[in-house]
N, C-alpha and C. Protein backbone atom coordinates (compact mmCIF):
# COMPACT_ATOMS: atom_id res chain seq x y z
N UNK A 1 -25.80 -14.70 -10.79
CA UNK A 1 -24.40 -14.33 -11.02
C UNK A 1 -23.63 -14.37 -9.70
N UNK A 2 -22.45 -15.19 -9.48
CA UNK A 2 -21.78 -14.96 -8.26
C UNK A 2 -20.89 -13.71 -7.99
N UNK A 3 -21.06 -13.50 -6.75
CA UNK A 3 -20.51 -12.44 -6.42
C UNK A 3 -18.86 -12.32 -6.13
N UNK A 4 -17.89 -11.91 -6.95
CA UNK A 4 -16.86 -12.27 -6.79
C UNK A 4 -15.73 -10.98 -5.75
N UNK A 5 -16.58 -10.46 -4.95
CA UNK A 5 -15.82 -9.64 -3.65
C UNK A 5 -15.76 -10.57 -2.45
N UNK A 6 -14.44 -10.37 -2.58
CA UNK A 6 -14.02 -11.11 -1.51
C UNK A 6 -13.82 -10.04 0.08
N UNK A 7 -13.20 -10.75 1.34
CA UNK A 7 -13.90 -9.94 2.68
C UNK A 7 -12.46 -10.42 3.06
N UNK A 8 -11.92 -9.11 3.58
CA UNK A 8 -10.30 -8.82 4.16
C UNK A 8 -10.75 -8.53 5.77
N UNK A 9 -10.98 -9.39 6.44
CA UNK A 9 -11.42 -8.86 8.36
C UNK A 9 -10.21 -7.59 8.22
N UNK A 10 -8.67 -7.71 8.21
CA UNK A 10 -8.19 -6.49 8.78
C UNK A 10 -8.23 -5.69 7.84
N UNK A 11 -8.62 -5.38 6.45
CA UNK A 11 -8.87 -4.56 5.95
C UNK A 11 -10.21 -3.40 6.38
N UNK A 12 -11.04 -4.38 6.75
CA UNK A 12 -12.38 -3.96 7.55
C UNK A 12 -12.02 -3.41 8.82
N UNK A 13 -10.90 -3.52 9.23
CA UNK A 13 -10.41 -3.07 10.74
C UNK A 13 -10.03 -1.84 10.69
N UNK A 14 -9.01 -1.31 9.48
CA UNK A 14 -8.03 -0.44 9.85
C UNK A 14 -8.32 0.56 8.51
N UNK A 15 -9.83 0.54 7.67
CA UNK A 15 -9.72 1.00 6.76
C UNK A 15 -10.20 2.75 7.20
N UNK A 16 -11.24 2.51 8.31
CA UNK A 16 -11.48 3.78 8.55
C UNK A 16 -10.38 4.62 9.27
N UNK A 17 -9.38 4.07 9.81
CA UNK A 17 -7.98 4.40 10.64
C UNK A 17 -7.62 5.19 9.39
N UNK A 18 -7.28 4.26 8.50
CA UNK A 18 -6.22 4.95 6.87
C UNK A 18 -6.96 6.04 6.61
N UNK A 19 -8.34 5.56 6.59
CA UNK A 19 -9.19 6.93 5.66
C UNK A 19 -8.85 8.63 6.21
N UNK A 20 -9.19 8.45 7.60
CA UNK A 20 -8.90 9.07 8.62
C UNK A 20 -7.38 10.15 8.61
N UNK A 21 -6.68 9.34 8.52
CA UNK A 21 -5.26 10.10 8.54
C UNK A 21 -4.87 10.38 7.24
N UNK A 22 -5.05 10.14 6.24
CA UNK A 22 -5.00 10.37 4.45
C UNK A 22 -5.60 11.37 4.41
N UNK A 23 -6.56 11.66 4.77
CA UNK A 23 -7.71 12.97 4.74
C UNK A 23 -7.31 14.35 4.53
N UNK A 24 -6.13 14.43 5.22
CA UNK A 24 -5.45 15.55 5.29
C UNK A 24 -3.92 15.61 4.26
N UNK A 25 -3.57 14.40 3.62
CA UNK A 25 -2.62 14.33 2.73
C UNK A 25 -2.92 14.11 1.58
N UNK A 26 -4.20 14.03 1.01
CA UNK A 26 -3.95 13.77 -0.51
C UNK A 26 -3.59 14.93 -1.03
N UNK A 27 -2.75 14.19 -2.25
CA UNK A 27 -2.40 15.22 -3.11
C UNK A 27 -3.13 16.39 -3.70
N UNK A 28 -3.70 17.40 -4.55
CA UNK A 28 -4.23 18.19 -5.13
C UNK A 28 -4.99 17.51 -6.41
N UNK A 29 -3.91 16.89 -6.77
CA UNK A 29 -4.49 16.28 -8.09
C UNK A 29 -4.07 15.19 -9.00
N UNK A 30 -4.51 14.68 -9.70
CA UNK A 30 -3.85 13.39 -10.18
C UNK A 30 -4.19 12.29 -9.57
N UNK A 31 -3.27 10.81 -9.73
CA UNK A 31 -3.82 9.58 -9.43
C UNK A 31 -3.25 9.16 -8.45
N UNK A 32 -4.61 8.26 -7.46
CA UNK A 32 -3.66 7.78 -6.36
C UNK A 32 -3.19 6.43 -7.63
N UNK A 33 -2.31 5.74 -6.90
CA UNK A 33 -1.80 4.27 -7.46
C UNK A 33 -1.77 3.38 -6.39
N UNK A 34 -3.07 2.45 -6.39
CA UNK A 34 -2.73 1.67 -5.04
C UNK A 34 -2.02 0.31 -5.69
N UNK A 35 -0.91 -0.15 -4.86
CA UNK A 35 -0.35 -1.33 -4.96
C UNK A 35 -0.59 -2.44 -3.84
N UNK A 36 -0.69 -3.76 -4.61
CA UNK A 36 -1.55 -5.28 -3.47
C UNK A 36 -2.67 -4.64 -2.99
N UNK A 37 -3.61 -4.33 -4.08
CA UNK A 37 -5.33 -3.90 -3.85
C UNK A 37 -5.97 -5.10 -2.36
N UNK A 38 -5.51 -5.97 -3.13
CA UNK A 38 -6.19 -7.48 -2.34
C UNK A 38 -7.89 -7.20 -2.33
N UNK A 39 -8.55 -7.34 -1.40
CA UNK A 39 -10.08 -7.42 -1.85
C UNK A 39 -10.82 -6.51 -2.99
N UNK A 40 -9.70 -5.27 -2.48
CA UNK A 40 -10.69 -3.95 -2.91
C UNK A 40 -11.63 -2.94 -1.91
N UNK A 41 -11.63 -3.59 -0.77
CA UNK A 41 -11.86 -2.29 0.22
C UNK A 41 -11.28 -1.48 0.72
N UNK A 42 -10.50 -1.24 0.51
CA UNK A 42 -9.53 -0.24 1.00
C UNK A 42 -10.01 1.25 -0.09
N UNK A 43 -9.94 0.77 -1.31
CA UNK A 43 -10.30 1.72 -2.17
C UNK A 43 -11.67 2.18 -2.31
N UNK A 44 -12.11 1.40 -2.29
CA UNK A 44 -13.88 1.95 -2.44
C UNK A 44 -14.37 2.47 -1.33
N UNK A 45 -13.37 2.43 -0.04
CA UNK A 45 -13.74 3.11 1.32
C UNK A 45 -12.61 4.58 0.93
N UNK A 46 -12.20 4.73 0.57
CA UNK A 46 -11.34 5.88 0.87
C UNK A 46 -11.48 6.98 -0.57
N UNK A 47 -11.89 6.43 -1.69
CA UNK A 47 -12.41 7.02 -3.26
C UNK A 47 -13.18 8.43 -2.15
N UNK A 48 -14.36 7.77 -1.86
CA UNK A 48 -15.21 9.00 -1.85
C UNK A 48 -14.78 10.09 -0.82
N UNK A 49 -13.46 10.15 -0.39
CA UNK A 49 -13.11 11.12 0.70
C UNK A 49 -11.91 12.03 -0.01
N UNK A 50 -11.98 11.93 -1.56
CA UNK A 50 -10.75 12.62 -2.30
C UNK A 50 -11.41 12.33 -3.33
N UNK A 51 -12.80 12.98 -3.90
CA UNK A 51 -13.55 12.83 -5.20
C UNK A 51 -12.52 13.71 -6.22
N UNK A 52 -11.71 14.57 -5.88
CA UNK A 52 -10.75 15.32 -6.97
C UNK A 52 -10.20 14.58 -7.48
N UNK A 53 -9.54 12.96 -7.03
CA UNK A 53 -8.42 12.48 -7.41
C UNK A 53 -9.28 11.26 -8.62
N UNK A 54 -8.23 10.51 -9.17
CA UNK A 54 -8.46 8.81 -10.08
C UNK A 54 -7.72 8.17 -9.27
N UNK A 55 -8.47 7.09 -8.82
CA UNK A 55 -7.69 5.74 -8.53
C UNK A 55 -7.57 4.89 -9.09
N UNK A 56 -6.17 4.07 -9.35
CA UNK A 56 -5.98 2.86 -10.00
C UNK A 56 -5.74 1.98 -8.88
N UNK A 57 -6.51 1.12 -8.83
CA UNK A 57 -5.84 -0.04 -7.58
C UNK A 57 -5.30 -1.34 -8.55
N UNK A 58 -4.35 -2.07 -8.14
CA UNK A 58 -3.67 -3.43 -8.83
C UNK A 58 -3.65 -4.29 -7.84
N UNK A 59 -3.38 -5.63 -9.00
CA UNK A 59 -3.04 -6.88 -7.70
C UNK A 59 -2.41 -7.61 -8.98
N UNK A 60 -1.33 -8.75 -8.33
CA UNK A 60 -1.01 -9.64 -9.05
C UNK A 60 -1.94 -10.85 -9.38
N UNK A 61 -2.61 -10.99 -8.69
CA UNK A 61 -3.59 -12.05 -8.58
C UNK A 61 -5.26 -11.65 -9.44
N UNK A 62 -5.21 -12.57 -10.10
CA UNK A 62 -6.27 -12.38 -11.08
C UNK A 62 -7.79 -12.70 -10.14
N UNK A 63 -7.86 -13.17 -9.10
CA UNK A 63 -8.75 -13.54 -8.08
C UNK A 63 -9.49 -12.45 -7.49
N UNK A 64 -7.55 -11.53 -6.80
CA UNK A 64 -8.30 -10.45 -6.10
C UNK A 64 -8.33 -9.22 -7.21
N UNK A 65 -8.16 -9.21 -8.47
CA UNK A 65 -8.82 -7.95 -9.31
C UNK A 65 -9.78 -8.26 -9.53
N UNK A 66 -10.48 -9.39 -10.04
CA UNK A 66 -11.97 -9.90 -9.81
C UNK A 66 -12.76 -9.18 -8.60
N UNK A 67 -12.40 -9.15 -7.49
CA UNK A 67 -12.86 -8.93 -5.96
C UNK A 67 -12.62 -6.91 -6.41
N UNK A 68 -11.87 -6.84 -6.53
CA UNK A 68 -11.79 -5.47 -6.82
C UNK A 68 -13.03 -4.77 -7.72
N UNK A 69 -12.82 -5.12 -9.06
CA UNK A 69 -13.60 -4.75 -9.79
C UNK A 69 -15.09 -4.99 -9.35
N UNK A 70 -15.18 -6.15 -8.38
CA UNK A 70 -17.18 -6.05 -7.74
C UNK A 70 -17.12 -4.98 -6.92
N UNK A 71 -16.01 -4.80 -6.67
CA UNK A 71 -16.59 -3.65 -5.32
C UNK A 71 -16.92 -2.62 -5.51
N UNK A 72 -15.92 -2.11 -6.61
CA UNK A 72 -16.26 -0.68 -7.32
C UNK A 72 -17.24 -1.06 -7.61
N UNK A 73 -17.54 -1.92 -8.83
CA UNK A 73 -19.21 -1.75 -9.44
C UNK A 73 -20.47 -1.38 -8.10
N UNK A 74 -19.97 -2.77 -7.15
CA UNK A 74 -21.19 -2.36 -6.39
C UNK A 74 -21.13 -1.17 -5.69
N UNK A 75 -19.87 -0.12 -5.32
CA UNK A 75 -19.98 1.01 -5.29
C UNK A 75 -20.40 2.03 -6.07
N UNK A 76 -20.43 1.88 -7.45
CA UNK A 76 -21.27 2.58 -8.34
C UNK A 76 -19.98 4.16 -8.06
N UNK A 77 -18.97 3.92 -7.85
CA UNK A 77 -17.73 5.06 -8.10
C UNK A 77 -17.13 5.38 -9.24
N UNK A 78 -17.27 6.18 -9.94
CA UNK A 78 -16.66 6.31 -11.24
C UNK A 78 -15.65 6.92 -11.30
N UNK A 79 -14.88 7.29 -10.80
CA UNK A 79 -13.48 7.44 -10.50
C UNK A 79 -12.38 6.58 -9.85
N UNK A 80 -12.54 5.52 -10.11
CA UNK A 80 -12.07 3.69 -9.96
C UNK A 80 -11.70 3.35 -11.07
N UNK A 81 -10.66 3.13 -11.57
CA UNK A 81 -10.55 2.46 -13.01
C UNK A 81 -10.56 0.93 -12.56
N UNK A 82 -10.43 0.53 -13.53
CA UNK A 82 -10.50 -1.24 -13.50
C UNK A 82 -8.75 -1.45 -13.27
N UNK A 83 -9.36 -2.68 -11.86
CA UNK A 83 -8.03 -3.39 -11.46
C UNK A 83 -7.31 -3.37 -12.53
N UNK A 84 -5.58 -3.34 -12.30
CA UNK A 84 -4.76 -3.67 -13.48
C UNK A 84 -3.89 -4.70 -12.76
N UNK A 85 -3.02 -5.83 -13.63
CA UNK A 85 -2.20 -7.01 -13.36
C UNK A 85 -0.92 -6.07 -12.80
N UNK A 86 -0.41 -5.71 -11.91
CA UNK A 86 1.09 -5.48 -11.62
C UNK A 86 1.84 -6.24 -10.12
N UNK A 87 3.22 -6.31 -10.98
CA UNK A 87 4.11 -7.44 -10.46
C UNK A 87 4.99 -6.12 -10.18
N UNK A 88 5.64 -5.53 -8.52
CA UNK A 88 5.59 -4.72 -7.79
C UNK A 88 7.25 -4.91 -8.37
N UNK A 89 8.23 -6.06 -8.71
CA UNK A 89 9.13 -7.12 -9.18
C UNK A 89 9.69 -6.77 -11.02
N UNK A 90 8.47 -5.99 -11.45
CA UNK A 90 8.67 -5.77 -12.40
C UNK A 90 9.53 -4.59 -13.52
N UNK A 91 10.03 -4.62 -14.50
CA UNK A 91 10.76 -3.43 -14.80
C UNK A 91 10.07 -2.68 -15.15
N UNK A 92 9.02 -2.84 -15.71
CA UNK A 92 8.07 -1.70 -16.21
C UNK A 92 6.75 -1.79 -15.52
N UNK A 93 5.88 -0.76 -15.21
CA UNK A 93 4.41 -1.00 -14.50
C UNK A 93 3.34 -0.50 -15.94
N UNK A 94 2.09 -0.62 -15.85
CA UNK A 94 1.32 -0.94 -16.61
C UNK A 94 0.92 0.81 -16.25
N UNK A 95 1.06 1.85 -15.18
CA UNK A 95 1.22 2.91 -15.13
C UNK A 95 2.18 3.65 -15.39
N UNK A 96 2.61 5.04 -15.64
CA UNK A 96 3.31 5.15 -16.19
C UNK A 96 3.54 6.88 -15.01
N UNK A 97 2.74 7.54 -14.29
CA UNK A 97 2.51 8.59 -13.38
C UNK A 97 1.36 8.14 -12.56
N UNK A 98 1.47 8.86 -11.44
CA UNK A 98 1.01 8.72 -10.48
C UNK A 98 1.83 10.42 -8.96
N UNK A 99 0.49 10.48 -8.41
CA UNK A 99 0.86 11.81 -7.99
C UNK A 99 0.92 11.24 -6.41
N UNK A 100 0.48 9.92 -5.91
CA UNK A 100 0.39 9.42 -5.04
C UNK A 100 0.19 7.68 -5.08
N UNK A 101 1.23 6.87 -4.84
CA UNK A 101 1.40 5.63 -4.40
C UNK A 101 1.07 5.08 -2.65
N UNK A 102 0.00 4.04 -2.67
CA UNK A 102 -0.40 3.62 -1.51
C UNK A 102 -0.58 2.01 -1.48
N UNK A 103 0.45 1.76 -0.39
CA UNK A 103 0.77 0.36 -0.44
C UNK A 103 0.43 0.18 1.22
N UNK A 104 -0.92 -1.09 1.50
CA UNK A 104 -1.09 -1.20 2.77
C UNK A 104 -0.49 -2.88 2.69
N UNK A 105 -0.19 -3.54 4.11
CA UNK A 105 0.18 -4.99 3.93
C UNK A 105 0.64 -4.86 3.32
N UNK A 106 1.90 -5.02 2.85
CA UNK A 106 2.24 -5.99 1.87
C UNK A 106 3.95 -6.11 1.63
N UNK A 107 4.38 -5.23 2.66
CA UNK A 107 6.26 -5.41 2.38
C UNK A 107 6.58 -7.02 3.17
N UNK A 108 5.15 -7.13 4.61
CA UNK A 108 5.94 -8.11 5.38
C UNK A 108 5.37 -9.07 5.19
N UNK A 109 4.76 -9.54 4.04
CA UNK A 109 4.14 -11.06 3.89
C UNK A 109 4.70 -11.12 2.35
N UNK A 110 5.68 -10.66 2.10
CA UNK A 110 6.03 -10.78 0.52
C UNK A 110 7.59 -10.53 0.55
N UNK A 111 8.62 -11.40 -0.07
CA UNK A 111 10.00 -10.98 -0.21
C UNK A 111 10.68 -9.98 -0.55
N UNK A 112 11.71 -9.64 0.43
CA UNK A 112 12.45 -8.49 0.21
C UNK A 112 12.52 -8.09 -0.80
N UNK A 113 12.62 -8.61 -1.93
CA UNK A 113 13.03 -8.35 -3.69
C UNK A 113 11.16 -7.74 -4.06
N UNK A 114 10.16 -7.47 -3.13
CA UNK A 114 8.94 -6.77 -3.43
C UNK A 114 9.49 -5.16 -2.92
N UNK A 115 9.69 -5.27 -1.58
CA UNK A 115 10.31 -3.84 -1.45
C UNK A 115 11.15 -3.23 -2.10
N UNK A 116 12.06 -3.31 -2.93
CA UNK A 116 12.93 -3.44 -3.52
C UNK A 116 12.47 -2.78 -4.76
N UNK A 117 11.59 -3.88 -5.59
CA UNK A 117 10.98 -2.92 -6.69
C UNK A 117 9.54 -2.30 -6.14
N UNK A 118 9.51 -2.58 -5.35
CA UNK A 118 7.95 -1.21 -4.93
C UNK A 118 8.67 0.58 -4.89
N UNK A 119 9.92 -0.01 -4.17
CA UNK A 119 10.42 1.62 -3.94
C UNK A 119 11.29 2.09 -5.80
N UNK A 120 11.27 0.78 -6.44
CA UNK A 120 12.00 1.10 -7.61
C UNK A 120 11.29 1.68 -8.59
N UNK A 121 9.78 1.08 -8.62
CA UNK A 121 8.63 1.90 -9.29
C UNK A 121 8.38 2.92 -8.52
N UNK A 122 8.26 2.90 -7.78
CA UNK A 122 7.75 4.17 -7.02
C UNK A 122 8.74 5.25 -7.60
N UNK A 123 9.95 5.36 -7.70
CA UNK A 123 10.81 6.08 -7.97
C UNK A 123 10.30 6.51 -9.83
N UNK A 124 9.97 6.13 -10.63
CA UNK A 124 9.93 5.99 -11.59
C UNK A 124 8.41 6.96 -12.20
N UNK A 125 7.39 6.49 -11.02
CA UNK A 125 6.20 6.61 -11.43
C UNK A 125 5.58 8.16 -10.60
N UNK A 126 6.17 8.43 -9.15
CA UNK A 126 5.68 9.42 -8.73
C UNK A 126 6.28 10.65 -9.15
N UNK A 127 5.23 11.16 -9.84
CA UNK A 127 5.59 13.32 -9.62
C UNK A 127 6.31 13.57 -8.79
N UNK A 128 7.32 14.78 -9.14
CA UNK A 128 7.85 15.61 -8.30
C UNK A 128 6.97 15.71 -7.06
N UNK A 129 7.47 15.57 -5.93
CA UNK A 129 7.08 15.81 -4.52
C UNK A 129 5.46 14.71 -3.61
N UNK A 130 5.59 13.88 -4.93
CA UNK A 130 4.55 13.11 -4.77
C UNK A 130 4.78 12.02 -3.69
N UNK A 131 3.86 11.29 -2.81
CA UNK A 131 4.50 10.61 -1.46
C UNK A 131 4.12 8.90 -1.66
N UNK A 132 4.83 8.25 -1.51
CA UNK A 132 4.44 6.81 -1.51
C UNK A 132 4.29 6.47 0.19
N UNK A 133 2.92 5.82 0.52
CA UNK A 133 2.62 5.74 1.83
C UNK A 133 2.67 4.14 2.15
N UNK A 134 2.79 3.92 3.20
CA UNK A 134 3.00 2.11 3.66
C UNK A 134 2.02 2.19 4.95
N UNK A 135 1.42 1.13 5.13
CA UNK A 135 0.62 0.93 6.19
C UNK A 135 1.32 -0.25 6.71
N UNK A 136 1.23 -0.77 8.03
CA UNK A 136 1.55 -1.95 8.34
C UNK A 136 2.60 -2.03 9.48
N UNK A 137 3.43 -3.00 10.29
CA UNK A 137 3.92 -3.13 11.12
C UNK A 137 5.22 -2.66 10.47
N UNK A 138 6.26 -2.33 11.54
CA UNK A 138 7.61 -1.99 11.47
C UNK A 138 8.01 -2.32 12.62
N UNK A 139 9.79 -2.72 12.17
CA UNK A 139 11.01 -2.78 13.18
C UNK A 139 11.32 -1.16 13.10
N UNK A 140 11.70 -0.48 14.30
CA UNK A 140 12.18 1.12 14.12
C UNK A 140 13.59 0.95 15.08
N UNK A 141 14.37 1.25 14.68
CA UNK A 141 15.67 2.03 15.55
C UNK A 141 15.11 2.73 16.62
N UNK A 142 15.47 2.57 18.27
CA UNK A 142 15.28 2.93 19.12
C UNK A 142 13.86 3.18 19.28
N UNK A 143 13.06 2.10 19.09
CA UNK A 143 11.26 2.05 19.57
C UNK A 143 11.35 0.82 19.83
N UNK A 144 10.81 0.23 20.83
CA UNK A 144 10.99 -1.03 21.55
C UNK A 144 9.55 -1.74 20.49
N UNK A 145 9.98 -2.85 19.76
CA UNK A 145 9.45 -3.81 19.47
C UNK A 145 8.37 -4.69 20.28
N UNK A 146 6.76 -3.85 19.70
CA UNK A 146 5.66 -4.71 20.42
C UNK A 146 6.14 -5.90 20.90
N UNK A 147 5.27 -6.79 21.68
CA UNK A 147 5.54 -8.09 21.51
C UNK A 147 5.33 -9.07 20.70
N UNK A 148 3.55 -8.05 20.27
CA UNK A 148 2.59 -8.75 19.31
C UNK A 148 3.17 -8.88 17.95
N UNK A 149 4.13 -7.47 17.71
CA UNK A 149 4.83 -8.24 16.24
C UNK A 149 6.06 -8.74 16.26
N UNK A 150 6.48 -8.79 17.69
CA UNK A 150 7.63 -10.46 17.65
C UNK A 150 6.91 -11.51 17.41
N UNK A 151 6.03 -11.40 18.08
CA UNK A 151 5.21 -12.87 17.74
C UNK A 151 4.71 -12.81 16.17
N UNK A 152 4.49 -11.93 15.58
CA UNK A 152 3.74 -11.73 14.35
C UNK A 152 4.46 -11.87 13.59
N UNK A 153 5.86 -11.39 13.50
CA UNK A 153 7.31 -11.92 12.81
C UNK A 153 7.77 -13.14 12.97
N UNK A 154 7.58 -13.87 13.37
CA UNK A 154 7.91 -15.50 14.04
C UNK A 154 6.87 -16.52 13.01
N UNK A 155 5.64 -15.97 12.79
CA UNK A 155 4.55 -16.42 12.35
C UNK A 155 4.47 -16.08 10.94
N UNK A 156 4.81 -14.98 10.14
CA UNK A 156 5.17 -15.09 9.09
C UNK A 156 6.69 -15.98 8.37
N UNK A 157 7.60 -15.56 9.42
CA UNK A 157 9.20 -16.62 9.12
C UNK A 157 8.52 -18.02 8.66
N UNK A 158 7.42 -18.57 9.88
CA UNK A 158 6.98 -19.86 10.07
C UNK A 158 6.47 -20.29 8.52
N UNK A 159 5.77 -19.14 7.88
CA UNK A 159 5.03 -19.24 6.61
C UNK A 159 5.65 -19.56 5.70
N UNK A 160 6.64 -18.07 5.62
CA UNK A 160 8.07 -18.63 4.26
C UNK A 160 9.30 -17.51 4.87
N UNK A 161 10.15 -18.37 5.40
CA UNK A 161 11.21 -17.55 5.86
C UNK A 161 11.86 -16.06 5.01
N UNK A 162 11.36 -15.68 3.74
CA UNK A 162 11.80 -14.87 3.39
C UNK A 162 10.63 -13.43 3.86
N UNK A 163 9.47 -13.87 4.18
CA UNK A 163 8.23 -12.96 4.60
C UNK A 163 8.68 -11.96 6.50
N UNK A 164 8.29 -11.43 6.72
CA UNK A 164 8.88 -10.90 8.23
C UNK A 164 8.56 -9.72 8.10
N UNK A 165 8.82 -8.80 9.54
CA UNK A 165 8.11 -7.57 9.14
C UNK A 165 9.73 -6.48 9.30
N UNK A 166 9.65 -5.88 8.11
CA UNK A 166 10.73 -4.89 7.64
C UNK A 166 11.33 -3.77 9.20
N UNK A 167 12.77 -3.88 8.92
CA UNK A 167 13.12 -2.50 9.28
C UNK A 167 13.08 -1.36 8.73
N UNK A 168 12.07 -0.16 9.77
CA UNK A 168 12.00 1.18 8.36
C UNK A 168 13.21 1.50 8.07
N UNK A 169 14.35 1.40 9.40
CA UNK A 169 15.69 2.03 8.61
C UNK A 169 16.53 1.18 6.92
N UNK A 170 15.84 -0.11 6.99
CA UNK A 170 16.52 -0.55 5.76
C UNK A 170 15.06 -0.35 4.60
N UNK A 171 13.95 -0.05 4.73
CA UNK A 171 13.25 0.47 3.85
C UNK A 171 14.11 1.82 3.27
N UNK A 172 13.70 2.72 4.70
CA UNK A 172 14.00 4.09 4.44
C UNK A 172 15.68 3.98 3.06
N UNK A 173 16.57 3.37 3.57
CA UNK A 173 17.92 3.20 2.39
C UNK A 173 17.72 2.72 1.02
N UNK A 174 16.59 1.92 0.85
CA UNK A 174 16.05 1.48 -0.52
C UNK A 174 15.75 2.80 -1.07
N UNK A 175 14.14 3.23 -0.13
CA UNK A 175 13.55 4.86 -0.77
C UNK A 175 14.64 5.55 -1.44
N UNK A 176 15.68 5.78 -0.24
CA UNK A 176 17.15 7.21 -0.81
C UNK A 176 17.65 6.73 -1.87
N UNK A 177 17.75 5.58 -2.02
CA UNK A 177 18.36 4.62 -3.49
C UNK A 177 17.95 5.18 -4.74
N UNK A 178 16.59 5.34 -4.61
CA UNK A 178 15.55 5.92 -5.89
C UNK A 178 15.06 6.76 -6.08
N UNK A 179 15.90 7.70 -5.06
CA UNK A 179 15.61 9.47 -4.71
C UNK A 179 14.05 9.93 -4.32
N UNK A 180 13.84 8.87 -3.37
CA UNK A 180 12.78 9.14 -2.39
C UNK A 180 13.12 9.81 -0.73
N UNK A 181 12.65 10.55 -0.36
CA UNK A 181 12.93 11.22 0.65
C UNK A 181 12.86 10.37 2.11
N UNK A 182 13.57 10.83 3.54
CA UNK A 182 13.25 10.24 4.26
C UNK A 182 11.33 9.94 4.56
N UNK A 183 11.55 8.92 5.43
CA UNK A 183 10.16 8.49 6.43
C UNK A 183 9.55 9.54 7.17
N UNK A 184 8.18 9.90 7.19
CA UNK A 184 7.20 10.30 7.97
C UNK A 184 6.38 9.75 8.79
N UNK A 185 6.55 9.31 9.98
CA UNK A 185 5.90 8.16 10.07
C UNK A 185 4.12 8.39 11.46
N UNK A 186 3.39 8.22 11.58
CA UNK A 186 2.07 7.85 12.08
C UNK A 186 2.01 7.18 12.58
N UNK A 187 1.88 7.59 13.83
CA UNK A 187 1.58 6.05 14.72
C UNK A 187 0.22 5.64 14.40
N UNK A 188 -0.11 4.42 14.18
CA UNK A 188 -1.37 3.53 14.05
C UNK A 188 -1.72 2.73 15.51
N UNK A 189 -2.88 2.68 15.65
CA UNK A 189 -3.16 1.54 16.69
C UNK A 189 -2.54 0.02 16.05
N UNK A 190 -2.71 -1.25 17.33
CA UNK A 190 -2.62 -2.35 16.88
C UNK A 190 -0.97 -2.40 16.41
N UNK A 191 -0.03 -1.51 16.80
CA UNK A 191 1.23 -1.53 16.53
C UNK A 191 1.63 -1.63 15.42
N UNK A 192 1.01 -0.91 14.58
CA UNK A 192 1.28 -0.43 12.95
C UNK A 192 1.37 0.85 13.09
N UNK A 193 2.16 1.52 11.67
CA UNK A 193 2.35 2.77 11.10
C UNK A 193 1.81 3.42 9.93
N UNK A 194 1.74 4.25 9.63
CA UNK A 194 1.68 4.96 8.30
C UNK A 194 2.59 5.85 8.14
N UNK A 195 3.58 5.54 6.87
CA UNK A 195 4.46 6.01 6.65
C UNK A 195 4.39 6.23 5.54
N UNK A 196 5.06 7.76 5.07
CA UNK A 196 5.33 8.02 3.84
C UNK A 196 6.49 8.88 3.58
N UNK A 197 7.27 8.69 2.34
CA UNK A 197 7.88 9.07 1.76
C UNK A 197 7.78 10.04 0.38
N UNK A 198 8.26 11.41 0.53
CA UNK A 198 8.25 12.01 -0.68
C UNK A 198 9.31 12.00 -1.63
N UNK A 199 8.72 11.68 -2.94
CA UNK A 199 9.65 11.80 -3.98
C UNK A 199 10.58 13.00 -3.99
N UNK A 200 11.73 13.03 -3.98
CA UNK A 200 12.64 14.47 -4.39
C UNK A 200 12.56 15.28 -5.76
């Protein structure tokens, strides 16, 4: 039988970083909702450090829920539901609550109109006071711009000019749009953040 988990190098980089600083924020109870699963390690590394909670991880791509669903199995985690199809773009999600939304990668290799409805579901799907978190590079108002993600922004434009890496201040105005609270933000190594926002 082939093995259909696929291998994310920076997922493998920065998963014990996430695990690490989440540790102290999960919610009490209820589901995380991860959005752009992509391999599936992210989740099967971070499940067993919040056994109280259910995770749903998604992907649009029927490839990487394949990759998902081996990982759990071969994690043998039963508090993993099976990948679900969601389009971040969409009016309705295939969830319906969620007490915690976690989106790593994925605002700056995907078009503005993803942020857009990520913060629009998000609005829809999280509990009262519940936090949607972002991992990944940012432009910030008055923080001097690595170099590495000028260059890293140049290199996605190169890919598909609508891809680049977000300003939190024009994230943060989407969030308030959908009565999500300001940014919290974490400094990460490698000139990334973790940021989250609580639902109002």
């Amino acid at each position: 039988m082939t093995d259909a988990r696929q291998y994310a190098p920076s997922a493998h980089r920065n998963r014990d970083l996430i695990r690490d600083q989440l540790a102290s924020h999960w919610p009490a109870s209820g589901t995380v909702l991860e959005i752009a699963s992509g391999s599936g390690e992210h989740v099967v590394h971070l499940a067993p450090t919040a056994p109280h909670l259910t995770f749903q991880p998604t992907d649009p791509s029927a490839e990487a829920r394949a990759s998902i669903d081996a990982w759990v199995k071969a994690s043998a985690l039963c508090k993993i539901h099976p990948a679900l199809e969601l389009d971040v773009t969409a009016e309705e999600w295939p969830i319906q609550q969620a007490s915690m939304v976690l989106c790593c990668n994925m605002i700056h290799i995907a078009p503005w109109e993803a942020t857009l409805g990520l913060m629009r579901g998000a609005g829809r799907v999280l509990t009262s006071g519940g936090k949607i978190w972002l991992y990944g590079p940012f432009i910030r108002e008055g923080v001097e711009t690595a170099e590495g993600n000028i260059n890293f922004d140049v290199k996605l434009k190169g890919m598909d000019p609508r891809y680049g890496i977000r300003r939190l201040e024009d994230v943060a105005d989407v969030a308030a749009g959908e009565g999500i609270g300001a940014p919290e933000v974490i400094e990460m190594p490698a000139n990334n953040c973790l940021v989250s926002f609580a639902r109002n």
